[in-house]
N, C-alpha and C. Protein backbone atom coordinates (compact mmCIF):
# COMPACT_ATOMS: atom_id res chain seq x y z
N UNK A 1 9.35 23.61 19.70
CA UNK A 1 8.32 22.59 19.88
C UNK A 1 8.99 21.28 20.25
N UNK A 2 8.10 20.23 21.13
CA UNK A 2 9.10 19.21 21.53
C UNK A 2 8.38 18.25 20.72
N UNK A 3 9.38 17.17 20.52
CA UNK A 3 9.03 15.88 19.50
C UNK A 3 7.86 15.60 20.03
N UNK A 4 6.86 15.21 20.77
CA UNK A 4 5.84 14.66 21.03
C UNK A 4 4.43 16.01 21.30
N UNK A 5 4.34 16.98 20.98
CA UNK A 5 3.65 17.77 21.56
C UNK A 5 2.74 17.92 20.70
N UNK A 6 1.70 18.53 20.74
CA UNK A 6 0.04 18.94 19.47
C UNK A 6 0.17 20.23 20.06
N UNK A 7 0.32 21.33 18.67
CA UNK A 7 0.27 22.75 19.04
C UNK A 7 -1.06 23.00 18.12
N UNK A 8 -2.10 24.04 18.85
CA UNK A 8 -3.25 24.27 18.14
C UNK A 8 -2.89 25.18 17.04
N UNK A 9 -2.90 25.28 16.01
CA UNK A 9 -2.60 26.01 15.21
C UNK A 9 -3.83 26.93 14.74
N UNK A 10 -3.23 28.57 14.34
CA UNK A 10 -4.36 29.65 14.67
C UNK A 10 -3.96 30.36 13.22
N UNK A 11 -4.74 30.67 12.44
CA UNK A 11 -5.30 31.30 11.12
C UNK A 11 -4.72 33.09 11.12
N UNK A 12 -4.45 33.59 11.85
CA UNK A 12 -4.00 34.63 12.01
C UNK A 12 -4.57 35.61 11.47
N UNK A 13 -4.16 36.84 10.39
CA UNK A 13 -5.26 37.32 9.37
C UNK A 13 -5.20 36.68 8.57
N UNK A 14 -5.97 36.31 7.70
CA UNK A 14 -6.41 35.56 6.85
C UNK A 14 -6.68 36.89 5.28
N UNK A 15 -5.92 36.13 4.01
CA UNK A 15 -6.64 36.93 2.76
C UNK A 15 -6.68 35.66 2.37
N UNK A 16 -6.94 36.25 0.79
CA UNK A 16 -7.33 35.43 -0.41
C UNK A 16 -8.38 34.42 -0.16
N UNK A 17 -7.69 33.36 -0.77
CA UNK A 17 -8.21 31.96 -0.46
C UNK A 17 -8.69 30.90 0.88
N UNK A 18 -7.41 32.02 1.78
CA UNK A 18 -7.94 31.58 3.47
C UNK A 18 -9.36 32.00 3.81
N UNK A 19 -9.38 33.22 3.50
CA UNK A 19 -10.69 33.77 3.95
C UNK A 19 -11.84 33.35 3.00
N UNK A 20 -11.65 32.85 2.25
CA UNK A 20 -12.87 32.17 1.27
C UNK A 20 -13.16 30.87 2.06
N UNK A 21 -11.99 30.41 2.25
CA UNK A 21 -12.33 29.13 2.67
C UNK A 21 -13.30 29.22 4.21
N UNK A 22 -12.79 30.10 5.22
CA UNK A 22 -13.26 30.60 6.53
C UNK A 22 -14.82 30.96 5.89
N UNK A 23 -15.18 31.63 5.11
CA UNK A 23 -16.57 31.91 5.23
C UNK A 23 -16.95 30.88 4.71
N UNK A 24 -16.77 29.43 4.03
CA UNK A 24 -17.28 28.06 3.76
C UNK A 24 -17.21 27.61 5.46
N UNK A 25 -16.23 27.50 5.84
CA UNK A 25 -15.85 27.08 7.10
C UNK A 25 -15.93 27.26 8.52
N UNK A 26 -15.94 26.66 9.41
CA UNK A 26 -16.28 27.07 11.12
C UNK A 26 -15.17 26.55 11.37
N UNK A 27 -14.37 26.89 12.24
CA UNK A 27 -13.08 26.26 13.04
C UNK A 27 -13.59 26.07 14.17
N UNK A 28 -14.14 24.76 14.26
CA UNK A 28 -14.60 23.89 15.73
C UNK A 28 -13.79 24.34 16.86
N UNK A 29 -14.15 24.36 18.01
CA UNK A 29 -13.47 24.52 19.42
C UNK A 29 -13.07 23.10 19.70
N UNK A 30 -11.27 23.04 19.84
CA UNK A 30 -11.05 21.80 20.37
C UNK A 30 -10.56 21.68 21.87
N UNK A 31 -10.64 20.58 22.38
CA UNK A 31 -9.69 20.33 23.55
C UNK A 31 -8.56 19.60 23.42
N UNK A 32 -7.37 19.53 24.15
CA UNK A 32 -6.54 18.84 23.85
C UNK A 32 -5.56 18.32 25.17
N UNK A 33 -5.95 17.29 25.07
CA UNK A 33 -5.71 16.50 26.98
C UNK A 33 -4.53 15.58 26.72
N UNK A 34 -3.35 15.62 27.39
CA UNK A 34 -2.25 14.52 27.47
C UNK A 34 -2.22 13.49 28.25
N UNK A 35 -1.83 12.09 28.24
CA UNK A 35 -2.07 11.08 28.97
C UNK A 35 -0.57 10.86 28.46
N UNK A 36 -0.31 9.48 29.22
CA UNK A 36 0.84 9.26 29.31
C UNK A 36 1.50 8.37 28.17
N UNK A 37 0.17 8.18 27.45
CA UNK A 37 0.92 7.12 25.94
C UNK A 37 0.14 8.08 25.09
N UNK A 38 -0.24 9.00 25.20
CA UNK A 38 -1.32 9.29 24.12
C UNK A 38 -1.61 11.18 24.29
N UNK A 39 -1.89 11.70 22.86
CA UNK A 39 -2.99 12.69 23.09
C UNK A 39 -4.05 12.78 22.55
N UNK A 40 -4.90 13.18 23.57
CA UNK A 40 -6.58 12.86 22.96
C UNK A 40 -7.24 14.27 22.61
N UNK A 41 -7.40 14.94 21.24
CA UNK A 41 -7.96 15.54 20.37
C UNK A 41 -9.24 15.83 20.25
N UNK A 42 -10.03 16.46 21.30
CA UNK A 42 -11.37 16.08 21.11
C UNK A 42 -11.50 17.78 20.51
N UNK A 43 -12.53 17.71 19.61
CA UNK A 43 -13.16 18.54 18.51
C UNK A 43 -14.70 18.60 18.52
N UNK A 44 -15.42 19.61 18.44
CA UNK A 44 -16.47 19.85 19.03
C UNK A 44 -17.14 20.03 16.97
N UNK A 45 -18.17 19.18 16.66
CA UNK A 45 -18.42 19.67 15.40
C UNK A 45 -20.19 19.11 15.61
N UNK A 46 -20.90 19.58 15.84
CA UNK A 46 -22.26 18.97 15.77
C UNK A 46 -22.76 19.54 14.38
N UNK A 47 -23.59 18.08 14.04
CA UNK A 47 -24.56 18.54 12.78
C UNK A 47 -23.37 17.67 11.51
N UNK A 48 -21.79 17.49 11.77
CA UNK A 48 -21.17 16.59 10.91
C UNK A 48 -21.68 15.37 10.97
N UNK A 49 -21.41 14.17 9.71
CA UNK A 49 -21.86 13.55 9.33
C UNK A 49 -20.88 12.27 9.79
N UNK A 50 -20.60 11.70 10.36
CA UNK A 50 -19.61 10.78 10.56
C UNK A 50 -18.66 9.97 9.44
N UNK A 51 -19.48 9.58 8.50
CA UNK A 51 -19.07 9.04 6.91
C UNK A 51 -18.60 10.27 6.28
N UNK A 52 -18.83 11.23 6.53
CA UNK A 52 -18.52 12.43 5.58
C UNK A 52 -17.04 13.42 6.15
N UNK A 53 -16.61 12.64 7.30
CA UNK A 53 -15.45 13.78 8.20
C UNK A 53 -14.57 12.93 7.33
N UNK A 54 -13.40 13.64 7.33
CA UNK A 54 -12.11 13.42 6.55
C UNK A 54 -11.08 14.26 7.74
N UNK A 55 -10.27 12.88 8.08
CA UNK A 55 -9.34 13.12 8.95
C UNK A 55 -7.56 13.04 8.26
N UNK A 56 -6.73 13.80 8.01
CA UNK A 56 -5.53 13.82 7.80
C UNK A 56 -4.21 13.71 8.20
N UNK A 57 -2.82 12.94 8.00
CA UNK A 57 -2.00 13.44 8.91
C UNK A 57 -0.70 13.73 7.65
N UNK A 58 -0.31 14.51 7.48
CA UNK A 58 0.80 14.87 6.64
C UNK A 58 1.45 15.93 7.19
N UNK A 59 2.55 15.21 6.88
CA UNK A 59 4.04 15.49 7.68
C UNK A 59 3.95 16.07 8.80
N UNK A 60 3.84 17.04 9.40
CA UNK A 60 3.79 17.75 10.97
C UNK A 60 2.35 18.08 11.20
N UNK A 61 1.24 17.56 10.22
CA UNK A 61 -0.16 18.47 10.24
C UNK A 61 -1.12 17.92 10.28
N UNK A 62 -2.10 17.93 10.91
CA UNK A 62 -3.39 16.91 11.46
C UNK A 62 -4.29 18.01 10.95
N UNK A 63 -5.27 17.36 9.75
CA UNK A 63 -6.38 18.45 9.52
C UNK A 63 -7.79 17.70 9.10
N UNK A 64 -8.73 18.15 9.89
CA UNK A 64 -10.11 17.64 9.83
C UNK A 64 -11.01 18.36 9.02
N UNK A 65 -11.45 17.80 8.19
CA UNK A 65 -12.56 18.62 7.72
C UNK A 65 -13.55 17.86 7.29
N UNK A 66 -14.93 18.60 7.80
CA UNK A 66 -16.30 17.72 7.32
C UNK A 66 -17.54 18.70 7.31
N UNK A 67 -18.25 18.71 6.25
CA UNK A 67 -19.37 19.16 5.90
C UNK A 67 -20.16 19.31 6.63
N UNK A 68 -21.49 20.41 6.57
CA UNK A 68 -22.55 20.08 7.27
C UNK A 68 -23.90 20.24 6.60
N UNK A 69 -24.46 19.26 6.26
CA UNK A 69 -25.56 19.32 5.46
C UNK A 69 -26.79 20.21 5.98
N UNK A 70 -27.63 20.86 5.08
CA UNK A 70 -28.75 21.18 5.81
C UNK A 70 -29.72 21.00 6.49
N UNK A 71 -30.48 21.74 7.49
CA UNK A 71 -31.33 20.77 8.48
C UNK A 71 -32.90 20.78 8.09
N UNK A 72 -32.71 21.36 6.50
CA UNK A 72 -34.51 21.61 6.46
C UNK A 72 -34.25 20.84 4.63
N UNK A 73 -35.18 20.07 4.22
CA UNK A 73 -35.43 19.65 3.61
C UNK A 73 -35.60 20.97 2.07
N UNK A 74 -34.98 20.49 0.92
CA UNK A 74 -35.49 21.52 0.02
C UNK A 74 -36.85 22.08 -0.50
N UNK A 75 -38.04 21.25 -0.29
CA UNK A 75 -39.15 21.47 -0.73
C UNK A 75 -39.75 22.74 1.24
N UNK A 76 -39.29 22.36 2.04
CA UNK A 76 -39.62 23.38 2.92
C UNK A 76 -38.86 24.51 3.23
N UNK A 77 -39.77 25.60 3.43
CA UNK A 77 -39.68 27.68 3.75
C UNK A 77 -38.87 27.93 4.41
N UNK A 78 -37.84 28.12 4.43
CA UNK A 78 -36.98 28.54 5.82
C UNK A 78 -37.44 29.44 6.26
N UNK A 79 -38.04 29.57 7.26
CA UNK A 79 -38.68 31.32 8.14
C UNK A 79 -37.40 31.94 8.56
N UNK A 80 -36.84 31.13 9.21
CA UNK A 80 -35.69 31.78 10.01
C UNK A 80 -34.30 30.55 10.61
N UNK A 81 -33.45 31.21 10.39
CA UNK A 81 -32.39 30.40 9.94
C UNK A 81 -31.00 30.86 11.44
N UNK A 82 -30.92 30.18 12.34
CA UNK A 82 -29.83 30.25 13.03
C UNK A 82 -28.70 29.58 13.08
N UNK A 83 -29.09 28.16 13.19
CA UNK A 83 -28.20 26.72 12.97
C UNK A 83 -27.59 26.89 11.59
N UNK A 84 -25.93 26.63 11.78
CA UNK A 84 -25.19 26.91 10.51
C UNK A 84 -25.48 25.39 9.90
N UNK A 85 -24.96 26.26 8.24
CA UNK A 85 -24.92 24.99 7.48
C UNK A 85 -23.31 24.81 7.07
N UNK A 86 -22.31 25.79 7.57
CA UNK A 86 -21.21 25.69 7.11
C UNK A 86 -20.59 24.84 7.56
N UNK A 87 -19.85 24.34 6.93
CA UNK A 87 -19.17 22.99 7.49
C UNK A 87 -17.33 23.15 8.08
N UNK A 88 -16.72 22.38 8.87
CA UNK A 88 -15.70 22.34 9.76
C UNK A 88 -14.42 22.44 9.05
N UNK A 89 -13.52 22.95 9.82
CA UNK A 89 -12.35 22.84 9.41
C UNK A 89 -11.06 22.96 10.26
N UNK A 90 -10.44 22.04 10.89
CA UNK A 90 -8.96 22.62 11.46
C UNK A 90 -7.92 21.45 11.04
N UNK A 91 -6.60 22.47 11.69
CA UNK A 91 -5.58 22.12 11.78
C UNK A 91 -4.54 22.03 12.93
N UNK A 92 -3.87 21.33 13.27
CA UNK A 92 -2.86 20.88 14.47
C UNK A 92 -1.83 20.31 13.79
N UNK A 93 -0.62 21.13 14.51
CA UNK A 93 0.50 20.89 14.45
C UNK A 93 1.06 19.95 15.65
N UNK A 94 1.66 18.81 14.48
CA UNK A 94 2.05 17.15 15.36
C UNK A 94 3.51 17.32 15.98
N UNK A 95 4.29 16.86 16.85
CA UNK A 95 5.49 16.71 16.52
C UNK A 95 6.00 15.47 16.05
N UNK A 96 7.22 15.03 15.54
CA UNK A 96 7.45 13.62 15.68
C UNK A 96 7.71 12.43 16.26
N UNK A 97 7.19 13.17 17.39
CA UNK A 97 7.26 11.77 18.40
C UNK A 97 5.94 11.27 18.46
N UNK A 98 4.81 12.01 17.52
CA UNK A 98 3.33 10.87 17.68
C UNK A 98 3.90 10.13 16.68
N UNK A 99 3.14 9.04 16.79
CA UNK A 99 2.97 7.73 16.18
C UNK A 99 2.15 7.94 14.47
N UNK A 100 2.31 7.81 14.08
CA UNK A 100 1.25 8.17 12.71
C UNK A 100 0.74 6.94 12.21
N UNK A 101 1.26 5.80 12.72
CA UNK A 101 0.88 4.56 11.91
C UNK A 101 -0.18 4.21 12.70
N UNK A 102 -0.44 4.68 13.92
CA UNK A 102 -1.04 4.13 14.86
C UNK A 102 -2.43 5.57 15.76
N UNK A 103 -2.79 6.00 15.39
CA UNK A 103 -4.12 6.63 15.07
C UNK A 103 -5.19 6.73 15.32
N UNK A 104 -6.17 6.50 16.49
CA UNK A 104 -7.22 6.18 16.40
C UNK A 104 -8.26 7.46 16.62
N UNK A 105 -9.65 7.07 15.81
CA UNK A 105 -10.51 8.71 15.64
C UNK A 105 -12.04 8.13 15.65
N UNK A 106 -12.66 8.75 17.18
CA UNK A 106 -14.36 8.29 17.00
C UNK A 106 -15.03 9.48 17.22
N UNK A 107 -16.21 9.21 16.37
CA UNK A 107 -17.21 10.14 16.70
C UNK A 107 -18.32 9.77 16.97
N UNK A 108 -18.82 10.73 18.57
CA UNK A 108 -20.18 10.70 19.06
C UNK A 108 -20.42 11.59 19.22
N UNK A 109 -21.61 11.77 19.41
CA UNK A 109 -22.62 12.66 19.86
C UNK A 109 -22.13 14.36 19.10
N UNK A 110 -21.63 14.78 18.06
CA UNK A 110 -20.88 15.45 17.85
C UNK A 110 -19.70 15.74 17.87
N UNK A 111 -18.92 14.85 18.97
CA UNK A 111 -17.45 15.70 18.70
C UNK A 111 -16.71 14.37 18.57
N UNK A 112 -15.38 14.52 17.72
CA UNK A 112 -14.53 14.07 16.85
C UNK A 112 -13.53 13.58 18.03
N UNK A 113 -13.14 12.59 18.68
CA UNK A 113 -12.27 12.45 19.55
C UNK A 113 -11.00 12.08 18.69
N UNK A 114 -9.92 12.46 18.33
CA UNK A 114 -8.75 11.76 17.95
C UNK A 114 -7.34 11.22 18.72
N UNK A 115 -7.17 10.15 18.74
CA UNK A 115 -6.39 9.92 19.83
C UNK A 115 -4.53 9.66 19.15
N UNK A 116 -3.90 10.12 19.38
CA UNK A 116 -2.60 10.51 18.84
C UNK A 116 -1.81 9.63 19.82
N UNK A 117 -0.97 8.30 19.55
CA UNK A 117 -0.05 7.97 20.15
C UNK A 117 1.17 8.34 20.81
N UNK A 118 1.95 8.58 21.51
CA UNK A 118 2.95 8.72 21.49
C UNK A 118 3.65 7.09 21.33
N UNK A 119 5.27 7.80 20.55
CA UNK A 119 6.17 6.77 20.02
C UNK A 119 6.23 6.24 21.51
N UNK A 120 7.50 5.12 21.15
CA UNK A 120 8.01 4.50 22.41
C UNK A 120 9.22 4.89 22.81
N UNK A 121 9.41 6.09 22.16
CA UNK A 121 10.51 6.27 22.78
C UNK A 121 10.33 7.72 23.64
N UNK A 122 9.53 8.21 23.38
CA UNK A 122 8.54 9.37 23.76
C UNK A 122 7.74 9.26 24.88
N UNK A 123 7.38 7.75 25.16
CA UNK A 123 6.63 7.60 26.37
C UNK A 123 7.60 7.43 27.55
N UNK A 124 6.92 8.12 28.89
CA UNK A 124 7.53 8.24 30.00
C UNK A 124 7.72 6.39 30.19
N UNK A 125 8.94 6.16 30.80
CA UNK A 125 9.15 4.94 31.88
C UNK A 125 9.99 5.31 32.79
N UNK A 126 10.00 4.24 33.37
CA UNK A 126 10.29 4.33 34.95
C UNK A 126 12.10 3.23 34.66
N UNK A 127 13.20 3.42 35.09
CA UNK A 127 14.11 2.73 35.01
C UNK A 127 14.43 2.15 36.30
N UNK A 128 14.89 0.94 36.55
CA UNK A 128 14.93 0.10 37.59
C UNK A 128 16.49 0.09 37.72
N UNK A 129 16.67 0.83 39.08
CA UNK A 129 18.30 0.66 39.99
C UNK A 129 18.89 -0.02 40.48
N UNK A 130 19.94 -1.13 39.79
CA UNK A 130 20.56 -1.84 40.20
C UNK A 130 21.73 -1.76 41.05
């Protein structure tokens, strides 16, 4: 893996406690786009709560997770039920050339954009020939 790279990281088979957690959990579909100071993290989670996502970065590991409340009120019948109520969960592997102090994470319309710096020593420049 190179110092600056975001590897999607994948659950493989899953026992125990993984798989408990997976049937609480949906592992959102992300994208993951490189720019030249930055990678931008976008995460697909509709129905999360914006106040309620919890974003992480410890040591090599970026992990999101956020609830999804229900869409029908308790006093009303559920007839029929498609829209999950389970709530989100992933993980991405950082290298150390992102930035960690420097971070930025919005959410619209459903999906979680996180934008991952690269260091400065990590970012491309151009050197001038004397």
């Amino acid at each position: 893996m190179k110092e600056n790279e975001v590897i999607v990281r994948t659950n493989g088979s899953m026992t125990g406690a993984a798989r408990q957690e997976s049937e609480l959990f949906s592992i959102p579909d992300a994208d993951i786009i490189e720019t030249p100071d930055a990678y931008l993290v976008l995460v697909d989670m509709p129905g999360a709560v914006k106040e309620q996502i919890t974003l992480k970065v410890e040591l090599n590991e970026l992990s999101i997770h956020a609830p999804v409340q229900p869409h029908h009120q308790p006093e009303e019948h559920l007839v029929h039920r498609e829209l999950s109520t389970r709530g989100y969960h992933r993980r991405f592997t950082i290298g150390d050339g992102i930035d960690r102090a420097n971070i930025d994470a919005r959410y619209d319309q459903g999906v979680l954009t996180v934008k991952l710096f690269k260091s400065e020593q990590m970012k491309p420049r151009e050197i001038t020939i004397n």
